[in-house]
Protein backbone atom coordinates (compact mmCIF):
# COMPACT_ATOMS: atom_id res chain seq x y z
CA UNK A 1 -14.48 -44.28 31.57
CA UNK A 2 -16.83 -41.88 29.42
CA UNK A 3 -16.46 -38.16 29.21
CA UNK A 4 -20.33 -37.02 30.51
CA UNK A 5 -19.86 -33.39 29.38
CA UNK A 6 -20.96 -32.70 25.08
CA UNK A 7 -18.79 -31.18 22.85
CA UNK A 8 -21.90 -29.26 21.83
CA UNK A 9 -22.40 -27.50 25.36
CA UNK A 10 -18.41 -26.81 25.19
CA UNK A 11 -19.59 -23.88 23.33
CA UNK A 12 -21.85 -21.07 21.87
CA UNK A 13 -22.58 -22.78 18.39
CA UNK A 14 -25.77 -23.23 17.77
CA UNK A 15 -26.15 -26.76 15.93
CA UNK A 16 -29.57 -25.90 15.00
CA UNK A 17 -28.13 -23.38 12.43
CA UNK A 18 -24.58 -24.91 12.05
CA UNK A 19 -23.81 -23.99 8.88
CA UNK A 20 -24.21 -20.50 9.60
CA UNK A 21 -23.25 -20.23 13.10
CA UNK A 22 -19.64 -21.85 12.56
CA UNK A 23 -18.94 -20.31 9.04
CA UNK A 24 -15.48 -19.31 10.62
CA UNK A 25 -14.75 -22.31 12.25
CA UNK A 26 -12.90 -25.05 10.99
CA UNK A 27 -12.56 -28.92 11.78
CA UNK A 28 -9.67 -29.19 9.08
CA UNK A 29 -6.45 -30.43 10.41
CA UNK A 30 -3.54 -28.93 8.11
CA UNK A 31 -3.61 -25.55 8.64
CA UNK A 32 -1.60 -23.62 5.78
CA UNK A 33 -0.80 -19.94 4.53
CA UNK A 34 -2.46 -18.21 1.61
CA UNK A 35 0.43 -19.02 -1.05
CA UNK A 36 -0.62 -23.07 -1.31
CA UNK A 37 -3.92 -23.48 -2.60
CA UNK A 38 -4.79 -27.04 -1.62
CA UNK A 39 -8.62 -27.50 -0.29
CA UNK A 40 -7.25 -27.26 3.15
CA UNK A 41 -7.97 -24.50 6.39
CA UNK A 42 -6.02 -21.28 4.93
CA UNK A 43 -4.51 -19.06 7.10
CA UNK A 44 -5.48 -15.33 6.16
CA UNK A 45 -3.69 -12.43 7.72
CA UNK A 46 -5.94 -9.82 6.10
CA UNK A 47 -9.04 -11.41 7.74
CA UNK A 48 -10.26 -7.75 9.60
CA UNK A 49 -10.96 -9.98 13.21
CA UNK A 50 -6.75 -10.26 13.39
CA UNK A 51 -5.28 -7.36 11.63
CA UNK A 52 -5.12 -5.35 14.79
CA UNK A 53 -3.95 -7.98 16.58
CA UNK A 54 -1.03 -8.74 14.11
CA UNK A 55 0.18 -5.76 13.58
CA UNK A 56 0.43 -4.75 17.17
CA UNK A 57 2.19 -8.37 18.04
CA UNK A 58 4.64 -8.05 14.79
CA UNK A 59 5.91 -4.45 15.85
CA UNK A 60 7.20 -6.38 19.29
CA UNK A 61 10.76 -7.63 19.91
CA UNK A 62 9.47 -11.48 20.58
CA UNK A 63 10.99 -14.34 18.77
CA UNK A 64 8.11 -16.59 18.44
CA UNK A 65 4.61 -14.99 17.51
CA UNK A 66 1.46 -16.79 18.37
CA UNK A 67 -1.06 -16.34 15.61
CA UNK A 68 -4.42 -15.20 16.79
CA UNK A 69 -6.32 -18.13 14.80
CA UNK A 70 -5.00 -20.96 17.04
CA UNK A 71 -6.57 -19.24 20.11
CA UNK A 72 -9.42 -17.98 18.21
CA UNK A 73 -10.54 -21.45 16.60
CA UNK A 74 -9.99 -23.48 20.24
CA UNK A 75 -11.87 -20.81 22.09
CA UNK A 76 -14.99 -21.16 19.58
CA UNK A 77 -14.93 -24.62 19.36
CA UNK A 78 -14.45 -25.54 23.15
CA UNK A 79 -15.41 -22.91 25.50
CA UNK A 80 -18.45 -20.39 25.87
CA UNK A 81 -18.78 -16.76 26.66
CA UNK A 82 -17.92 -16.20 30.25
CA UNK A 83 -15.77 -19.54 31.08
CA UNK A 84 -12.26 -19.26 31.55
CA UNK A 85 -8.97 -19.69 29.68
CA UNK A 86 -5.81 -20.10 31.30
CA UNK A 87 -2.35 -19.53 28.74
CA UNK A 88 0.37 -20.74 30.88
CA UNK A 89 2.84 -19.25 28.74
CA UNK A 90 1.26 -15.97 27.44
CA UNK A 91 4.22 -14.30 25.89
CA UNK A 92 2.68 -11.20 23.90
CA UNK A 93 -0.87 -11.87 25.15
CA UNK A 94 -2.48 -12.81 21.64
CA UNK A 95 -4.09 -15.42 23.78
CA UNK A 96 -5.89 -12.64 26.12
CA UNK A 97 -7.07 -10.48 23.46
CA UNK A 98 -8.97 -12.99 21.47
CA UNK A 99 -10.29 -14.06 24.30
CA UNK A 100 -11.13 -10.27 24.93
CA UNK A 101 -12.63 -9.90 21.32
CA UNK A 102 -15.11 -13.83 22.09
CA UNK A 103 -16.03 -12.59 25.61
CA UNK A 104 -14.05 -15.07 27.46
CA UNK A 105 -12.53 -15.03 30.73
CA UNK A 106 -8.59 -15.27 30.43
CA UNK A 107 -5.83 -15.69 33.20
CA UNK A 108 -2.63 -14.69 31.35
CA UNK A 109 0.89 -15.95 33.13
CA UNK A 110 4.60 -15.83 31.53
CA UNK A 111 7.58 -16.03 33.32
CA UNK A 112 8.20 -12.02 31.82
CA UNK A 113 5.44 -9.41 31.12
CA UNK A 114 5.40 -6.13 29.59
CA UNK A 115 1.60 -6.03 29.77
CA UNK A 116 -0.37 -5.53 32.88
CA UNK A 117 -2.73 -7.93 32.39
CA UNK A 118 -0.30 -10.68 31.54
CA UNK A 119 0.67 -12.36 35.46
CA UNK A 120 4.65 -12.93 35.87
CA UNK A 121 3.92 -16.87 37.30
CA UNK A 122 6.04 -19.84 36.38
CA UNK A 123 3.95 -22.47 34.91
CA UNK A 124 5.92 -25.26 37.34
CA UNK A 125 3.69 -23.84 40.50
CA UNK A 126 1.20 -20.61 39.78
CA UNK A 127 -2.05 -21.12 41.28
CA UNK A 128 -4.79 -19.22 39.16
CA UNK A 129 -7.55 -19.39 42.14
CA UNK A 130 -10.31 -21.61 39.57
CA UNK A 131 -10.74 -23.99 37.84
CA UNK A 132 -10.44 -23.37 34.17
CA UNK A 133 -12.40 -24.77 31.07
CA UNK A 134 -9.83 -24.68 28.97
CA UNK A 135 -5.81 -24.34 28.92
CA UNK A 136 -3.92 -23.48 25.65
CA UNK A 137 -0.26 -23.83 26.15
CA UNK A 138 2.37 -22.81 23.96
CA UNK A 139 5.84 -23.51 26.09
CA UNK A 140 9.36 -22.10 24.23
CA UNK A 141 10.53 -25.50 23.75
CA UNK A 142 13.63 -26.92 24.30
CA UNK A 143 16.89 -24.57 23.39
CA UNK A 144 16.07 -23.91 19.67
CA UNK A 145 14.95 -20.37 20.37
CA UNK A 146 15.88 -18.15 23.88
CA UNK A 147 13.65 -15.86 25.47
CA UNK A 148 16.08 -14.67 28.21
CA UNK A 149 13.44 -15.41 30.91
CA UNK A 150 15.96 -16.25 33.39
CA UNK A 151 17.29 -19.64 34.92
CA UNK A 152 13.35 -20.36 35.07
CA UNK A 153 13.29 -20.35 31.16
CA UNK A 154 12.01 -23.80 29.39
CA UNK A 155 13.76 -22.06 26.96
CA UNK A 156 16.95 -22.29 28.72
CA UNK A 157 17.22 -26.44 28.58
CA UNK A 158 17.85 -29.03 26.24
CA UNK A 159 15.01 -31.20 24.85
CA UNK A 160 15.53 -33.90 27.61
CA UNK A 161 15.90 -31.63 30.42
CA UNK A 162 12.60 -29.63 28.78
CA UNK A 163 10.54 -32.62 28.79
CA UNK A 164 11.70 -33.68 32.34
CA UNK A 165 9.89 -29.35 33.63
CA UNK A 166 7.60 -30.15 31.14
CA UNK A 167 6.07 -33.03 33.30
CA UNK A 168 6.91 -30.59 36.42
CA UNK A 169 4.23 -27.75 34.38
CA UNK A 170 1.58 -30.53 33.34
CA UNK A 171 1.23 -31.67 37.29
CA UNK A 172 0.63 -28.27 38.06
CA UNK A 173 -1.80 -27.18 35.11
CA UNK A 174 -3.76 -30.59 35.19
CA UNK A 175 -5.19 -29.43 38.69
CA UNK A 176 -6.76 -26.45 37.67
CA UNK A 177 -8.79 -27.80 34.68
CA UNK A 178 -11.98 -28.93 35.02
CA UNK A 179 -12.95 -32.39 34.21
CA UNK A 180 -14.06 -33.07 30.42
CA UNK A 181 -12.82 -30.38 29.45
CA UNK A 182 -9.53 -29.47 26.65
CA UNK A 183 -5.59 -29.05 27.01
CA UNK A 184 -4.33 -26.95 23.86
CA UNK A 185 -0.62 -28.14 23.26
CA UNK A 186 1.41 -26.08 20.71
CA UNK A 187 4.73 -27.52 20.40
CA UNK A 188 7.11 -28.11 17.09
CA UNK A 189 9.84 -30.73 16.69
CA UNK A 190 13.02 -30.73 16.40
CA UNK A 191 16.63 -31.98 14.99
CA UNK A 192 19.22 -32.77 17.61
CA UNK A 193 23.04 -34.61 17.15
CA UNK A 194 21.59 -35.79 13.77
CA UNK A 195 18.75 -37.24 15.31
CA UNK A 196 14.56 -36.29 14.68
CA UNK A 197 13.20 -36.07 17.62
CA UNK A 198 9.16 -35.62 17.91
CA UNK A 199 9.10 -33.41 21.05
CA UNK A 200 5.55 -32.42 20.19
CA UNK A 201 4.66 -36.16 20.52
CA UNK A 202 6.30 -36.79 23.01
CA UNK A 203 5.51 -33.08 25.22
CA UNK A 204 1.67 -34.35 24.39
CA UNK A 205 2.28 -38.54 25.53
CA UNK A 206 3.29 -36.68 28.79
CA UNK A 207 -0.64 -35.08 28.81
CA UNK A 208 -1.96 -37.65 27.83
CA UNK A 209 -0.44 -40.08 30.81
CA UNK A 210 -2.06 -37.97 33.38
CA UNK A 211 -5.83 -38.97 32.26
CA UNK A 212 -6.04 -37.59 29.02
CA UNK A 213 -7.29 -38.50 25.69
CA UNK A 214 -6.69 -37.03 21.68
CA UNK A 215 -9.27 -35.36 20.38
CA UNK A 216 -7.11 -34.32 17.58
CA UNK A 217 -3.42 -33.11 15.69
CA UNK A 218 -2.91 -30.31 13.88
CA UNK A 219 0.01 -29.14 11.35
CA UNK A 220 0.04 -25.55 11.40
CA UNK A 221 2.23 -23.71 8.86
CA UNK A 222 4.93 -22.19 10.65
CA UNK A 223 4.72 -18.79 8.69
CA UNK A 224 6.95 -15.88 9.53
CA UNK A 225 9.17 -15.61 12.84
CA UNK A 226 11.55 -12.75 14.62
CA UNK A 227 14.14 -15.44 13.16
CA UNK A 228 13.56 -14.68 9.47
CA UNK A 229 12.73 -18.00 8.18
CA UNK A 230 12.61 -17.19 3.81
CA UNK A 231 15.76 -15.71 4.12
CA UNK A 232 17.14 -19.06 5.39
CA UNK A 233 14.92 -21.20 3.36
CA UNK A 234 18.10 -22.06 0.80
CA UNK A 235 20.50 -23.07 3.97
CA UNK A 236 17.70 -25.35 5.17
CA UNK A 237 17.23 -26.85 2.30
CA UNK A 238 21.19 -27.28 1.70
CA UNK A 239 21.32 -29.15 5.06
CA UNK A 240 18.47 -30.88 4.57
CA UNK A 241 19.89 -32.52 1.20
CA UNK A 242 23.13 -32.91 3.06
CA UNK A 243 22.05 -34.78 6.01
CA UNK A 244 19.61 -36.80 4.65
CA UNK A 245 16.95 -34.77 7.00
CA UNK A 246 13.04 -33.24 6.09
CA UNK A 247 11.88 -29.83 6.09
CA UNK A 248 9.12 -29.63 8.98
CA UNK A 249 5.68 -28.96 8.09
CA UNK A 250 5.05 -26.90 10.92
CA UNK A 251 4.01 -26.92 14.57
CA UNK A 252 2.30 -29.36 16.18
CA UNK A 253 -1.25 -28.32 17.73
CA UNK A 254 -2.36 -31.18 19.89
CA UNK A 255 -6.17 -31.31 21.28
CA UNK A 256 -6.70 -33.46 24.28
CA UNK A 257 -9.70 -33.72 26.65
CA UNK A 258 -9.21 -34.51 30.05
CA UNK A 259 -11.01 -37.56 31.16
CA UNK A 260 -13.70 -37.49 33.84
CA UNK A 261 -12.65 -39.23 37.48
């Protein structure tokens, strides 16, 4: 079954003038921060377009920031000026605001909301009205991290029980996208009772089964969290010698394109 719909009408790039029109765009797939200098997409938190946007998300009490590339990169790449994003899990509404700053439509929900234009649905049954042309979901996985969203929290559960909602969410989101068009996942792994387990993989295998197929995987640099990740770079690195573990690269951005019916 082919996908009718061109990547090249998914959005505003003119491919007539490529190099120029998608100068800040990237097709790379390790994304990294400025301190590593390998020929590979560099994160840069002094670019002007997210300064604002940093600063104003850093100054909140929220454990895990979204950086405004990942939304800014998907939305140029697969949508155009006036569709709509939907961001499931909105959290400080980085999502929203680059959408603001491309001139796309976005329906922000989060279980919590401190901003009035981010919707207090749960992910499991919210009905945004439309169809959507693109979803970019970022869920607090599994219990490596609370948010103290309540008994509703993904947050709340362990990996298993995560994945089990997770499947609950998809059913729900999958509705409201139109056909050929992309499901964002962010979502890291994990280490559990001495086990790795690939929870991005697996969160994504659990897309994928309802009609989906990879466009693409991303390792994005984790970079700085609420949880203070240098100053616990030593004790990671302690039990990762101990326990015969690996440091994670990062989180897992998965690209999928849902398949036309």
């Amino acid at each position: 079954m082919k996908n009718k719909i061109k990547f090249t009408d998914m959005n505003d790039i003119n491919m007539d003038n490529w190099k120029k029109e998608a100068e800040d765009v990237t097709e790379k797939g390790l994304w990294i921060n400025p301190e590593i200098t390998f020929d590979k997409f560099i994160i840069d938190n002094n670019d002007p377009k997210f300064s604002n946007f940093l600063s104003k998300q850093l100054s909140k009490s929220h454990h895990g920031i979204f950086i405004p590339q990942i939304p800014y990169q998907m939305i140029r790449r697969y949508t155009k000026k006036g569709e709509t994003v939907w961001d499931p899990f909105a959290g400080t509404g980085t999502t929203v605001d680059v959408a603001n700053l491309l001139g796309v439509n976005c329906i922000s929900t989060d279980l919590i909301s401190k901003r009035e234009d981010i919707i207090i649905g749960d992910a499991r049954i919210y009905n945004p009205g439309v169809k959507v042309e693109m979803i970019i979901a970022h869920p607090p996985y599994a219990d490596i991290v609370p948010y103290n969203a309540g008994d509703g929290d993904l947050s709340n559960l362990n990996w298993k029980d995560f994945l089990r909602e997770w499947e609950i969410c998809i059913d729900n989101l999958d509705k409201y996208l139109a056909p050929g068009r992309i499901f964002i996942l962010v979502c890291g792994d994990l280490y559990c009772d001495a086990e790795y387990i690939p929870l991005g993989y697996r969160a994504a295998e659990i897309v994928k089964s309802r009609n989906y197929k990879y466009k693409g995987h991303i390792v994005k640099d984790f970079g700085e969290t609420k949880g203070g990740w240098k100053r616990r770079a030593q004790l990671e690195r302690y039990r990762a010698l101990r326990g015969g573990y690996w440091k994670f690269a990062g989180d897992n951005i998965f690209i999928l394109q849902k398949i036309n019916h």
